[in-house]
N, C-alpha and C. Protein backbone atom coordinates (compact mmCIF):
# COMPACT_ATOMS: atom_id res chain seq x y z
N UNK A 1 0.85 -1.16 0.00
CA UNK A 1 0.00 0.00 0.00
C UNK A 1 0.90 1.22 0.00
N UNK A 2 0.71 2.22 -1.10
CA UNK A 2 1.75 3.68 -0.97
C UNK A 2 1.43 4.40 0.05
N UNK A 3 2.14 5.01 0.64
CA UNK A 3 1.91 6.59 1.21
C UNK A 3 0.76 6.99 0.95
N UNK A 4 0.37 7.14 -0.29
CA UNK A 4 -0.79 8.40 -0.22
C UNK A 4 -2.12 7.36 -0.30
N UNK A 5 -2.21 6.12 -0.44
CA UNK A 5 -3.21 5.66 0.24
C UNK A 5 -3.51 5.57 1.42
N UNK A 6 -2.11 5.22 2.42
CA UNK A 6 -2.47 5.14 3.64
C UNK A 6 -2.54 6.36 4.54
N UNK A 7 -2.70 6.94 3.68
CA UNK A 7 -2.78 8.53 4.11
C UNK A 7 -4.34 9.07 4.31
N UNK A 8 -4.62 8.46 2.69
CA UNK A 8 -5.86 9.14 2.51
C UNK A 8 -7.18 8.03 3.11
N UNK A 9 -6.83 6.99 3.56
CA UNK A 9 -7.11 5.89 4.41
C UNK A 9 -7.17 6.44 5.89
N UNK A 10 -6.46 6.84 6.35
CA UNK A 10 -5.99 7.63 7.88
C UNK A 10 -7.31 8.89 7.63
N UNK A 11 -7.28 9.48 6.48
CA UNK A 11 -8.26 10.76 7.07
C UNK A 11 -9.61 10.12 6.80
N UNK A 12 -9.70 8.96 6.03
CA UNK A 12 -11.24 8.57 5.84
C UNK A 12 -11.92 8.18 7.30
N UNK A 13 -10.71 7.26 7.84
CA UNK A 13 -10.96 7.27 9.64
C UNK A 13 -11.00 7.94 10.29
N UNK A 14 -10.24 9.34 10.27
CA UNK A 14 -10.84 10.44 11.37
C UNK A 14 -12.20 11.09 10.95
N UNK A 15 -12.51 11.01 9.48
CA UNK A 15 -13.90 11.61 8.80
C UNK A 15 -14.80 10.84 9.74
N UNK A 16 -14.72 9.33 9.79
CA UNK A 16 -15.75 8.65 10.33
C UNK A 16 -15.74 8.53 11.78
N UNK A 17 -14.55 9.04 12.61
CA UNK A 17 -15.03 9.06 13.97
C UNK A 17 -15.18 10.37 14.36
N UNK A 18 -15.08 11.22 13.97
CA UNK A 18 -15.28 12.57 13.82
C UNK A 18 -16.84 13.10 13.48
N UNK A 19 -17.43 12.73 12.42
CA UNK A 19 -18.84 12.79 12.11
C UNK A 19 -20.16 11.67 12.91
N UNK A 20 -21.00 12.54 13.04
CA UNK A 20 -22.09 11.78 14.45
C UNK A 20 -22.60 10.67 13.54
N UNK A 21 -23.20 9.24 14.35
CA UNK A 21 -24.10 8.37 13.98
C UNK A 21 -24.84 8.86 13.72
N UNK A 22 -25.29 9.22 12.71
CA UNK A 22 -27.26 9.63 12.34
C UNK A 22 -27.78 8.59 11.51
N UNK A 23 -27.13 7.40 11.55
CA UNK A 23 -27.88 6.39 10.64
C UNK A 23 -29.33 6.25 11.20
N UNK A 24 -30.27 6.33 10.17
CA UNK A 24 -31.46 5.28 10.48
C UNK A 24 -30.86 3.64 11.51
N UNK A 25 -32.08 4.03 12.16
CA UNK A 25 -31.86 2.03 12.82
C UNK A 25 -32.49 1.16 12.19
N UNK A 26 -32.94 1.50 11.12
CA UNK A 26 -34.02 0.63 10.28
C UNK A 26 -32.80 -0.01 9.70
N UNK A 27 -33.83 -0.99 8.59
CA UNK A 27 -32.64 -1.89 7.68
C UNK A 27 -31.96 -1.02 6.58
N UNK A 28 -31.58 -1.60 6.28
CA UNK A 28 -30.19 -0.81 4.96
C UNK A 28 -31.14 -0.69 3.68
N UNK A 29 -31.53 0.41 2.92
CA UNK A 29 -32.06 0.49 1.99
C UNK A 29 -30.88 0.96 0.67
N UNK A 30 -30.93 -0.31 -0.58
CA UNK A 30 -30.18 0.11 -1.38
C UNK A 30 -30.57 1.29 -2.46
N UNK A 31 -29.72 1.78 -2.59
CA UNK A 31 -30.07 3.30 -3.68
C UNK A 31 -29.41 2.92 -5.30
N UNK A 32 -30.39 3.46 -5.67
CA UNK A 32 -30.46 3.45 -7.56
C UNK A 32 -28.66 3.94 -7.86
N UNK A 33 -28.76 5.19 -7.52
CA UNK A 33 -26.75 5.98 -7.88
C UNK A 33 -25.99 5.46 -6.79
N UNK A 34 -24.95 6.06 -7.56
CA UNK A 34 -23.47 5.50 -7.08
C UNK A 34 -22.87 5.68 -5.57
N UNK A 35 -22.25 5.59 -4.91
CA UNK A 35 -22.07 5.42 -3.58
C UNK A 35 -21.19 6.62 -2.91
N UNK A 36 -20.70 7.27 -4.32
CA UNK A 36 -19.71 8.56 -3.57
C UNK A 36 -20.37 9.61 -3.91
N UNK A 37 -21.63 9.61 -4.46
CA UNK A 37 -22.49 10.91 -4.43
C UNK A 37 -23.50 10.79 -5.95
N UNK A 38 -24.08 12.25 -5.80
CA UNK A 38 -24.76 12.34 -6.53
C UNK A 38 -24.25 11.90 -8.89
N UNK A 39 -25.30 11.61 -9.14
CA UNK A 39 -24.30 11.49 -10.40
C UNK A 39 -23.93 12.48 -11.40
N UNK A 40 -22.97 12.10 -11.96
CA UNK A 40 -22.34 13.80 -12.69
C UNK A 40 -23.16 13.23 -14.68
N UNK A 41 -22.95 14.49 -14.67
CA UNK A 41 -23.78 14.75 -16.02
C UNK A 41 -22.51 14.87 -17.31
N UNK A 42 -22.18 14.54 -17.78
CA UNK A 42 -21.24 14.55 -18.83
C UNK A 42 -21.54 15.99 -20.04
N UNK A 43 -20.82 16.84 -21.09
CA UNK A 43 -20.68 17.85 -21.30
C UNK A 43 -20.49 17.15 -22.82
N UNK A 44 -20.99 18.38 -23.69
CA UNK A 44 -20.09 17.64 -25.28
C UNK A 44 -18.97 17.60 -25.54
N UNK A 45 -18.02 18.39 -24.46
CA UNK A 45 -16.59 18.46 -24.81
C UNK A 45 -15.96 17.54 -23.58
N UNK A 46 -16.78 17.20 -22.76
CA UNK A 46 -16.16 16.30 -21.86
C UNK A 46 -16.88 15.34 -21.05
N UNK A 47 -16.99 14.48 -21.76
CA UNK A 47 -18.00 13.14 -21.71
C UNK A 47 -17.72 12.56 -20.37
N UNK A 48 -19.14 11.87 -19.98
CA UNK A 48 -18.84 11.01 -18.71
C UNK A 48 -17.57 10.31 -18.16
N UNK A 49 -17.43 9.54 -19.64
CA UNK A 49 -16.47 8.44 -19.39
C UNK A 49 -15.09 8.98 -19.25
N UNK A 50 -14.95 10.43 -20.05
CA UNK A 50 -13.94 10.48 -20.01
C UNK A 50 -13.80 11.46 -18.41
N UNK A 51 -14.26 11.92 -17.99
CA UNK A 51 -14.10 12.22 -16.64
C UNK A 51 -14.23 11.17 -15.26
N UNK A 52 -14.42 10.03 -15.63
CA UNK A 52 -14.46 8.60 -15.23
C UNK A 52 -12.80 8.14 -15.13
N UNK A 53 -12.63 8.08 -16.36
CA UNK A 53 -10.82 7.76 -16.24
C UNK A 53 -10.14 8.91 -15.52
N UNK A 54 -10.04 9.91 -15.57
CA UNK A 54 -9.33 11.25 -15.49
C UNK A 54 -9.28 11.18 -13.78
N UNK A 55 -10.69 10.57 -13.19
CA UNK A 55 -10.62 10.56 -11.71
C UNK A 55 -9.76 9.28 -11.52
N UNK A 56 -10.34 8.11 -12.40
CA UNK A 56 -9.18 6.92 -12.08
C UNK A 56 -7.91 6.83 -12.06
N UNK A 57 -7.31 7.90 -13.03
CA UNK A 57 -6.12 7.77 -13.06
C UNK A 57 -5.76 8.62 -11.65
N UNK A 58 -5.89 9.51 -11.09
CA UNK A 58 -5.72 10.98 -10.06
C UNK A 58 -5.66 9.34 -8.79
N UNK A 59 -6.11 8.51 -8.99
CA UNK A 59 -6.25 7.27 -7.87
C UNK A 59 -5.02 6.39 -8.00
N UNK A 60 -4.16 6.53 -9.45
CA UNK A 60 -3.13 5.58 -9.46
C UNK A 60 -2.16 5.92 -8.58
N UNK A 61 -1.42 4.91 -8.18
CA UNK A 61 0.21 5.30 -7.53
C UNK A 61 1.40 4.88 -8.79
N UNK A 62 1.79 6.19 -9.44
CA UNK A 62 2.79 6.03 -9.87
C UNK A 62 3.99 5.86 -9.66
N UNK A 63 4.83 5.09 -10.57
CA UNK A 63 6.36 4.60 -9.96
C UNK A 63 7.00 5.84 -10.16
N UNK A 64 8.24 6.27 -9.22
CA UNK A 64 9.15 6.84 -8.89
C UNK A 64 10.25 6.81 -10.05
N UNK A 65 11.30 7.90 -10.38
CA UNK A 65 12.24 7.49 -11.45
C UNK A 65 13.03 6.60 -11.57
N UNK A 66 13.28 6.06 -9.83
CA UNK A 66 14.44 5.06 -10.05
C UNK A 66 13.18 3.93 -9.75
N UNK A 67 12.31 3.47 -9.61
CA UNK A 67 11.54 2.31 -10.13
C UNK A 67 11.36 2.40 -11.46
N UNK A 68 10.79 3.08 -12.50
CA UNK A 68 10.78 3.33 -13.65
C UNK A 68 12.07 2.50 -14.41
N UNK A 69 13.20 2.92 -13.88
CA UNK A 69 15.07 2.91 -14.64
C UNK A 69 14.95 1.30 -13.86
N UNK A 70 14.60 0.73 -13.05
CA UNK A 70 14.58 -0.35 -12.26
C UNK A 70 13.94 -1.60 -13.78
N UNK A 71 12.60 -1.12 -13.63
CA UNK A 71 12.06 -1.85 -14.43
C UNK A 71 12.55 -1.62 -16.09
N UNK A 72 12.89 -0.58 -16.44
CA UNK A 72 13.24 -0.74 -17.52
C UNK A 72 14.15 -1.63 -17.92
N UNK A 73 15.13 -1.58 -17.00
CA UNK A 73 16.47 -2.48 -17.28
C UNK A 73 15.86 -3.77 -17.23
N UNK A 74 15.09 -4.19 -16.52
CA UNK A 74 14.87 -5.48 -16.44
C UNK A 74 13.63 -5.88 -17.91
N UNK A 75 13.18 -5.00 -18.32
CA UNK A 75 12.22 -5.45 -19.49
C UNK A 75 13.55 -5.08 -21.35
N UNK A 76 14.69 -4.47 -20.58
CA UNK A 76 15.27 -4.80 -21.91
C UNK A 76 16.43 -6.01 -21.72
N UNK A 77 16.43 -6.78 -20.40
CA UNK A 77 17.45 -7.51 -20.61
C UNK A 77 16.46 -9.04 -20.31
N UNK A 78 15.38 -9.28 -20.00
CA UNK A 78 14.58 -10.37 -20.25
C UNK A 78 13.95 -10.54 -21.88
N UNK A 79 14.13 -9.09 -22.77
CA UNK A 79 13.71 -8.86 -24.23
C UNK A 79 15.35 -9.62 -24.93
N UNK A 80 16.06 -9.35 -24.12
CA UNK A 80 17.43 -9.72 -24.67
C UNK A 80 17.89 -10.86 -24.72
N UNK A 81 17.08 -11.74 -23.44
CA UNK A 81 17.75 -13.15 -23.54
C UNK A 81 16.72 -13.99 -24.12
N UNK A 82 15.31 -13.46 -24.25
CA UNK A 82 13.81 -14.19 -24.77
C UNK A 82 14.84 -14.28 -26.34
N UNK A 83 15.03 -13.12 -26.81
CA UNK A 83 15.48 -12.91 -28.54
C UNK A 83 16.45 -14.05 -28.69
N UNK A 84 17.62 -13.55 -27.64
CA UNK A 84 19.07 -14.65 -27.96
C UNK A 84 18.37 -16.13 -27.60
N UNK A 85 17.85 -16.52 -26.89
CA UNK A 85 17.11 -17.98 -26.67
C UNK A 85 16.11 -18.65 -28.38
N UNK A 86 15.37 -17.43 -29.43
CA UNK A 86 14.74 -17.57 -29.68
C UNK A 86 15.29 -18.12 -31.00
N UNK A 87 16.89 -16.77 -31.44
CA UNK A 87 17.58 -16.89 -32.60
C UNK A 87 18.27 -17.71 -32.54
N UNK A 88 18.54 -18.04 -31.28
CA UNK A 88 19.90 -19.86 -31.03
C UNK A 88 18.55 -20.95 -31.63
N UNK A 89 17.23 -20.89 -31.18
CA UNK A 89 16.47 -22.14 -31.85
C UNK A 89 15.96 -21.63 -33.18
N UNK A 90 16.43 -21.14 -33.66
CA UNK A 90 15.71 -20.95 -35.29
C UNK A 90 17.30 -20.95 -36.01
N UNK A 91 18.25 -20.59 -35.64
CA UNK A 91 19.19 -20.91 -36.34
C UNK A 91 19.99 -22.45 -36.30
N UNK A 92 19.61 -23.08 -35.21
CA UNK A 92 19.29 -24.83 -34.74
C UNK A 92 18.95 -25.47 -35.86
N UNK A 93 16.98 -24.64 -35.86
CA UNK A 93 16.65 -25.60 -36.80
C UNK A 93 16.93 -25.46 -38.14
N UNK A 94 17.36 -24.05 -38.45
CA UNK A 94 17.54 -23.97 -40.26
C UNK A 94 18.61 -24.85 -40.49
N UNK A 95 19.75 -25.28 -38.99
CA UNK A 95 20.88 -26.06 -40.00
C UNK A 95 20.40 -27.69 -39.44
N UNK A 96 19.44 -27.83 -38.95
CA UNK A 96 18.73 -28.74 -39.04
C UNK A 96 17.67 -29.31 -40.31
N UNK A 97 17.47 -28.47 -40.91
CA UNK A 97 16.61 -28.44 -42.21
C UNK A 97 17.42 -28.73 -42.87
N UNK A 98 18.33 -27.75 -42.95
CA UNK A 98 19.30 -27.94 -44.26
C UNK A 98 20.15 -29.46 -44.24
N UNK A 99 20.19 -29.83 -43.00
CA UNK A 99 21.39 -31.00 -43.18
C UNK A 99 20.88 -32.35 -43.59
N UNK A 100 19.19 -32.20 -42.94
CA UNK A 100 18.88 -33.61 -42.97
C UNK A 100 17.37 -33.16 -44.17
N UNK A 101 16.51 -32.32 -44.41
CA UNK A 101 15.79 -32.43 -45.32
C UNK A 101 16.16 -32.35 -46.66
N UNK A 102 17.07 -30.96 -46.74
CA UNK A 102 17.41 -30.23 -48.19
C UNK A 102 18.71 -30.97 -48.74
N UNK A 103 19.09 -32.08 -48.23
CA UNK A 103 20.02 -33.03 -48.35
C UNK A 103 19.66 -34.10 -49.24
């Protein structure tokens, strides 16, 4: 879990011991909309969905530069040995073709 979840986790808990019980004691009645509020109306220049992602992303935890340089190295040197593993068996079998079919 990053920092800024357990952050923003920490104030959701003081929100909730901080604000009074006023629940009904009745049973739980489920509601038609969404659970973090009222629903938003989308625009012609800026559609539901796309204000849908725009909040999803504002929720990601992005990697840091040296995780970034971390993973990179490791996705060009597993690209490096997948290739060299791939061209050692195709150059195998072409002198495998050649010796025993095209013979």
């Amino acid at each position: 879990m990053g920092r800024e979840q357990r952050r923003a986790q920490q104030r959701a808990e003081r929100r909730q011991r901080q604000a009074p019980q006023s629940r009904p004691a009745g049973p739980m009645m489920s509601t038609a909309g969404p659970a973090d509020g009222p629903q938003r109306k989308g625009s012609l220049l800026k559609p539901r969905w796309a204000q849908d992602i725009f909040s999803e992303l504002k929720k990601v935890t992005w990697p840091n530069r040296r995780e970034v340089g971390n993973l990179t190295f490791v996705v060009i040197v597993v690209a490096l040995l997948i290739g060299a593993v791939l061209g050692t068996a195709d150059l195998a079998f072409g002198w495998f073709v050649e010796q025993t079919i095209l013979r």
